[in-house]
Protein backbone atom coordinates (compact mmCIF):
# COMPACT_ATOMS: atom_id res chain seq x y z
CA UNK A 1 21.11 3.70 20.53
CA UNK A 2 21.44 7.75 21.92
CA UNK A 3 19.30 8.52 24.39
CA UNK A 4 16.75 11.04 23.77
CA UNK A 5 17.65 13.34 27.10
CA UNK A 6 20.63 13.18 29.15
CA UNK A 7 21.05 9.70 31.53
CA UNK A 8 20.90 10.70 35.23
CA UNK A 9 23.76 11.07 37.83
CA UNK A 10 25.27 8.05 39.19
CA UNK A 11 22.72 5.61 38.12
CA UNK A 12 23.34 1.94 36.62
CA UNK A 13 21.71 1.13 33.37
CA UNK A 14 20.90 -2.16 31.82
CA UNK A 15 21.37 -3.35 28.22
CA UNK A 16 19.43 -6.58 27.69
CA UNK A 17 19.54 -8.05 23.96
CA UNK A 18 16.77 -11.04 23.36
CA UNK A 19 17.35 -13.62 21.63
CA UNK A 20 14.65 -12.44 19.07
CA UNK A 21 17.72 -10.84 17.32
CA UNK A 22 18.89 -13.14 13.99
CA UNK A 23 21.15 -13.19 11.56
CA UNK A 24 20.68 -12.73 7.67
CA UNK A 25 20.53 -16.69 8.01
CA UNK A 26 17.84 -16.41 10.33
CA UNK A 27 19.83 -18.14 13.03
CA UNK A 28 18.68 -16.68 16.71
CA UNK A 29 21.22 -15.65 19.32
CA UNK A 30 21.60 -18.69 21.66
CA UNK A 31 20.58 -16.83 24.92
CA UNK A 32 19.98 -12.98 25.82
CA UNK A 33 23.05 -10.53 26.10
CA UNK A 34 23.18 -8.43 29.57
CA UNK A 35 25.30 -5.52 30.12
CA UNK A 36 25.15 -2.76 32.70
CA UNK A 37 27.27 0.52 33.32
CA UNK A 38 26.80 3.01 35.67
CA UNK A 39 27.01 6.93 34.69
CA UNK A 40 29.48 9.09 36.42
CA UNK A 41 27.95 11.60 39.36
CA UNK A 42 28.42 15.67 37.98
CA UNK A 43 26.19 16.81 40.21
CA UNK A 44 27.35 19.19 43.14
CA UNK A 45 26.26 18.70 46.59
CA UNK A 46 23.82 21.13 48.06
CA UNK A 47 22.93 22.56 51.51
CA UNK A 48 19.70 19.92 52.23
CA UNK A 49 18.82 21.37 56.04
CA UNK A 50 20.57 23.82 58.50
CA UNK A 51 19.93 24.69 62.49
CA UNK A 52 18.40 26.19 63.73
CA UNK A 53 15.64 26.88 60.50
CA UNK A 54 15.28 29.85 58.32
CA UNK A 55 13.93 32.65 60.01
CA UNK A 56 13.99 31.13 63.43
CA UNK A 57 13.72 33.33 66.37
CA UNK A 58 14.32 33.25 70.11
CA UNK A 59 16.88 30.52 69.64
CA UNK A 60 18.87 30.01 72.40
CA UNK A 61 22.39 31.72 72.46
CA UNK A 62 24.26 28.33 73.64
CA UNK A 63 22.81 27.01 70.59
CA UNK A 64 25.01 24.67 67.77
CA UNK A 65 24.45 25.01 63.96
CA UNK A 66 24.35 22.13 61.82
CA UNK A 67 24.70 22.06 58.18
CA UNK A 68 23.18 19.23 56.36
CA UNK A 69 24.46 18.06 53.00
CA UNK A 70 22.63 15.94 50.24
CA UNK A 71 25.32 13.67 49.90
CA UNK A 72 28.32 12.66 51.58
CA UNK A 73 31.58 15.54 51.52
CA UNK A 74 34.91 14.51 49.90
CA UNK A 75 37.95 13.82 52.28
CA UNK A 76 40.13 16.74 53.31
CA UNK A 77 37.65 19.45 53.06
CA UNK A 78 38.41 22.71 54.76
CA UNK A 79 35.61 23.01 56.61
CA UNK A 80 36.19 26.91 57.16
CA UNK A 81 36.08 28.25 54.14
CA UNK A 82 33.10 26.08 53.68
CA UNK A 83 30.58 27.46 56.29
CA UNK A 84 30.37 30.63 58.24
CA UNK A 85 28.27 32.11 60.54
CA UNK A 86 28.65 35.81 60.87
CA UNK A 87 26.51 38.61 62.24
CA UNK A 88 26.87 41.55 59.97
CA UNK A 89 30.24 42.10 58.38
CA UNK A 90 31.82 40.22 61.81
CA UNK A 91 32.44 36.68 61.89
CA UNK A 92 31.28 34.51 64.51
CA UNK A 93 34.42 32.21 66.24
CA UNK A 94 34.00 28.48 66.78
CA UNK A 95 35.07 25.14 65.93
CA UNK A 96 33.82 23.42 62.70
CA UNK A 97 33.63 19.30 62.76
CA UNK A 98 32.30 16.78 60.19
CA UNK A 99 30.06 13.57 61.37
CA UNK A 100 30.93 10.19 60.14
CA UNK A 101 28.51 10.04 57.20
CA UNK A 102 30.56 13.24 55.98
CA UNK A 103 27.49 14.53 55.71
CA UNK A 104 26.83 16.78 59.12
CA UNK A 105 28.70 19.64 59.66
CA UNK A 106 28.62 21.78 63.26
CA UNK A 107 29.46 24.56 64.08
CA UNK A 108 30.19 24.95 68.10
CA UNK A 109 30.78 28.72 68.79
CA UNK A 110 33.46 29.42 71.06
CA UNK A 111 31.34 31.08 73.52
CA UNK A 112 27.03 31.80 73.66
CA UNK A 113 26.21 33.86 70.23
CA UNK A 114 25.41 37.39 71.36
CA UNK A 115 21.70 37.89 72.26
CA UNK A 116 18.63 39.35 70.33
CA UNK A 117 21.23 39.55 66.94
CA UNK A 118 20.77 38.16 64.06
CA UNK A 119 23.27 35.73 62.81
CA UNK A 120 23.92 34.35 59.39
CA UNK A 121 25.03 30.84 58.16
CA UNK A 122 26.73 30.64 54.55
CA UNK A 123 27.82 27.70 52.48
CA UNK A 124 29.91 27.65 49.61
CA UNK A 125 32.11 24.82 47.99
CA UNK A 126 30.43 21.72 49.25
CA UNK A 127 32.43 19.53 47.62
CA UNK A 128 32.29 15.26 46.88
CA UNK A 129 34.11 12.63 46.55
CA UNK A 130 34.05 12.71 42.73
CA UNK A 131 35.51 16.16 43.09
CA UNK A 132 32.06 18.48 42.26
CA UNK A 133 31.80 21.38 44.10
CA UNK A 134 29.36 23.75 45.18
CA UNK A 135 29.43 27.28 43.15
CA UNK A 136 26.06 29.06 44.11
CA UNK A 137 26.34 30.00 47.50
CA UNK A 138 23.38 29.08 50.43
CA UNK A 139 22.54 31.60 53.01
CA UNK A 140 20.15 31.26 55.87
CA UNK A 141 19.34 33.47 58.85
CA UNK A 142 18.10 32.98 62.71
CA UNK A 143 17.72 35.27 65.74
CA UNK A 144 18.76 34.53 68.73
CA UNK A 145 16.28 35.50 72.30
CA UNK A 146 16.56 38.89 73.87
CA UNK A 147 17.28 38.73 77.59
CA UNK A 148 17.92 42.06 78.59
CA UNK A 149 14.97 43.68 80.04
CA UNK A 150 13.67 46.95 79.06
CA UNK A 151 14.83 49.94 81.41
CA UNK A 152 12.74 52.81 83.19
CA UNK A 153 14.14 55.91 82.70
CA UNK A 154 14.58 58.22 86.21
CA UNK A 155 10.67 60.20 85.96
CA UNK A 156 10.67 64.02 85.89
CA UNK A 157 8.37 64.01 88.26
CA UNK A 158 9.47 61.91 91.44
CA UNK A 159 10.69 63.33 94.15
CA UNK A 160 9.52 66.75 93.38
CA UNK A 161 6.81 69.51 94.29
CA UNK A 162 3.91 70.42 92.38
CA UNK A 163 1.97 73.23 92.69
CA UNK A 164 -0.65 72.11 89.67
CA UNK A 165 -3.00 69.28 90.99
CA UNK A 166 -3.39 67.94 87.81
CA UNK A 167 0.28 67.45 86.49
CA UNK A 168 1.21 65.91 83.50
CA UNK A 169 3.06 62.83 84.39
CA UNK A 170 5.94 61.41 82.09
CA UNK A 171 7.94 58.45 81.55
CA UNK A 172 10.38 57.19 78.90
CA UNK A 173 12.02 53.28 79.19
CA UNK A 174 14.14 51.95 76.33
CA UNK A 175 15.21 48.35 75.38
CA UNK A 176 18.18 47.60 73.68
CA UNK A 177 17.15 45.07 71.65
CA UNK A 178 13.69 43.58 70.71
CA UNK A 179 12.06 46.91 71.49
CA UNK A 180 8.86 47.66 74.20
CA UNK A 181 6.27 45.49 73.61
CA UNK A 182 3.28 48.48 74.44
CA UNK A 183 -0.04 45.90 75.77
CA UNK A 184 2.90 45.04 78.48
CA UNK A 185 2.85 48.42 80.23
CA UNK A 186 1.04 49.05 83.22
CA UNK A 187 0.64 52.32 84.97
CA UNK A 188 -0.48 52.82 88.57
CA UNK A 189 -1.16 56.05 90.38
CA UNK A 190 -1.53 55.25 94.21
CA UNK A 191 -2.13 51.52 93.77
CA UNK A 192 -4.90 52.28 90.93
CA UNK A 193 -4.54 50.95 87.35
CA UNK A 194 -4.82 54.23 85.13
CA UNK A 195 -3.07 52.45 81.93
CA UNK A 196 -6.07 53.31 80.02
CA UNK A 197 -6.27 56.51 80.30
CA UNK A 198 -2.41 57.14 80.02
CA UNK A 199 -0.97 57.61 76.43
CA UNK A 200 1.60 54.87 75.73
CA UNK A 201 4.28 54.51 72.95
CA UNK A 202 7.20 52.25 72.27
CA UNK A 203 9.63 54.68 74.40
CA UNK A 204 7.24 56.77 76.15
CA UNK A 205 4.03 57.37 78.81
CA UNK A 206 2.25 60.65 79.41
CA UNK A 207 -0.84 60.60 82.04
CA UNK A 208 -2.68 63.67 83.17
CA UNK A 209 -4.98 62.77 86.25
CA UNK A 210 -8.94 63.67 84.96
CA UNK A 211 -9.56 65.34 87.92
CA UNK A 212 -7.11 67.13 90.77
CA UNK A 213 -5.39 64.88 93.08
CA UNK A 214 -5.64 65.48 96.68
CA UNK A 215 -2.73 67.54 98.76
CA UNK A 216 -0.14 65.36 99.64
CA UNK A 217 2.68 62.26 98.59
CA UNK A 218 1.25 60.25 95.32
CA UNK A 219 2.92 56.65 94.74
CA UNK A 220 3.29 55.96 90.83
C-alpha cells in the first residue's frame, strides 16, 4: 500500500488486517492483524504569538516580550541568537529565559525600552527536539508611549512694545516624539478663548486680534 499524499508529522497510524483475508485454500486468518507506527516530526517550529501584538502602540516602556512557540524548543538552545529586539540598526540589551514547557521565551530588557520608539522583535532558528529548525525568519513590531510633553517655544511677542493695536501674534511648540496633536491647542488672549479664530499647525499658531486691542498689558 503507498499512500496517495504524504502521511503527516508525528502522527501514529494503524494497520488493521481482517480476517476476511484467505489463502488460495480458502482458509481465513484466525483473528485480525494490528500494527501501528508513528511518522517522524520534519516540521520546524514557528513563532505562534509574541508581546506585546503586532502593531501595538503606547505599550508601556517597563514592558517584557514574550515569544511563543508552536511546539516545545530543543535543549541547549542559544536563546540569543534566537530572538532580538532591536530599534533600528541598535540592539536592545536584556536577559533572554525559556519557561518550563520550552515553549515561552522572555525577553526582560535591562532597563525601560526608550519611549515613543519603535522596537522590533525577530526570530530565527527555532529549533526542536528532533533537531528541525527554523529558516524563514519572523519579525514583528510595537511602539512604546510617548511621555515627554510637547514644548512652547519663548513668543516673539512677550515682554515687548507694540505700537500696532492689532499685532500679529506667533507661537511655535515642538514635540520630540509623537508630534502636536492640533484639536489639543488652546489659545487665550486676556482670559478669552480665541482658538478659533487663530491659525493652528502641527508646530505653529498665528492670531491677529479682529479688531484693535485697548492701550495697555495683554495676558496670552
Amino acid at each position: 500500500l503507498t499512500p496517495s499524499s504524504s502521511l503527516a508529522d508525528v502522527t501514529t497510524y494503524s494497520i488493521v488486517v481482517s480476517t476476511q483475508v484467505k489463502d488460495r485454500n480458502g482458509l481465513s486468518l484466525a483473528e485480525e492483524f494490528h500494527s501501528s507506527f508513528t511518522t517522524a516530526d520534519e516540521t520546524a517550529p514557528a513563532v505562534q504569538a509574541v508581546s506585546p501584538a503586532a502593531g501595538a502602540t503606547q505599550v508601556p516602556v517597563n514592558t517584557n516580550i514574550t515569544v511563543t512557540a508552536n511546539e516545545p524548543l530543543a535543549e541547549g538552545l542559544n536563546l540569543a541568537q534566537v530572538v532580538q529586539v532591536s530599534t533600528g540598526q541598535a540592539a536592545v540589551s536584556g536577559n533572554l529565559s525559556i519557561d518550563e514547557t520550552r515553549r515561552l521565551i522572555t525577553f526582560a530588557p535591562t532597563g525601560n525600552l526608550a519611549e515613543s520608539t519603535t522596537h522590533t522583535i525577530t526570530v530565527n532558528g527555532l529549533r526542536d527536539p528532533s533537531g528541525n529548525t527554523q529558516t524563514e525568519g519572523f519579525s514583528s513590531s510595537f511602539t512604546t508611549v510617548d511621555l515627554t510633553a510637547p514644548v512652547i517655544n519663548p513668543l516673539p511677542i512677550d515682554g515687548t512694545t507694540v505700537r500696532n493695536f492689532r499685532p500679529t501674534i506667533t507661537a511655535t511648540y515642538q514635540d520630540n516624539f509623537s508630534g502636536i496633536n492640533t484639536s489639543s491647542v488652546v489659545f487665550t488672549l486676556d482670559g478669552n478663548n480665541v482658538t478659533s479664530g487663530a491659525t493652528i499647525t502641527g508646530a505653529s499658531l498665528s492670531y491677529t486680534p479682529a479688531a484693535n486691542l485697548s492701550r495697555g498689558v495683554h495676558n496670552l
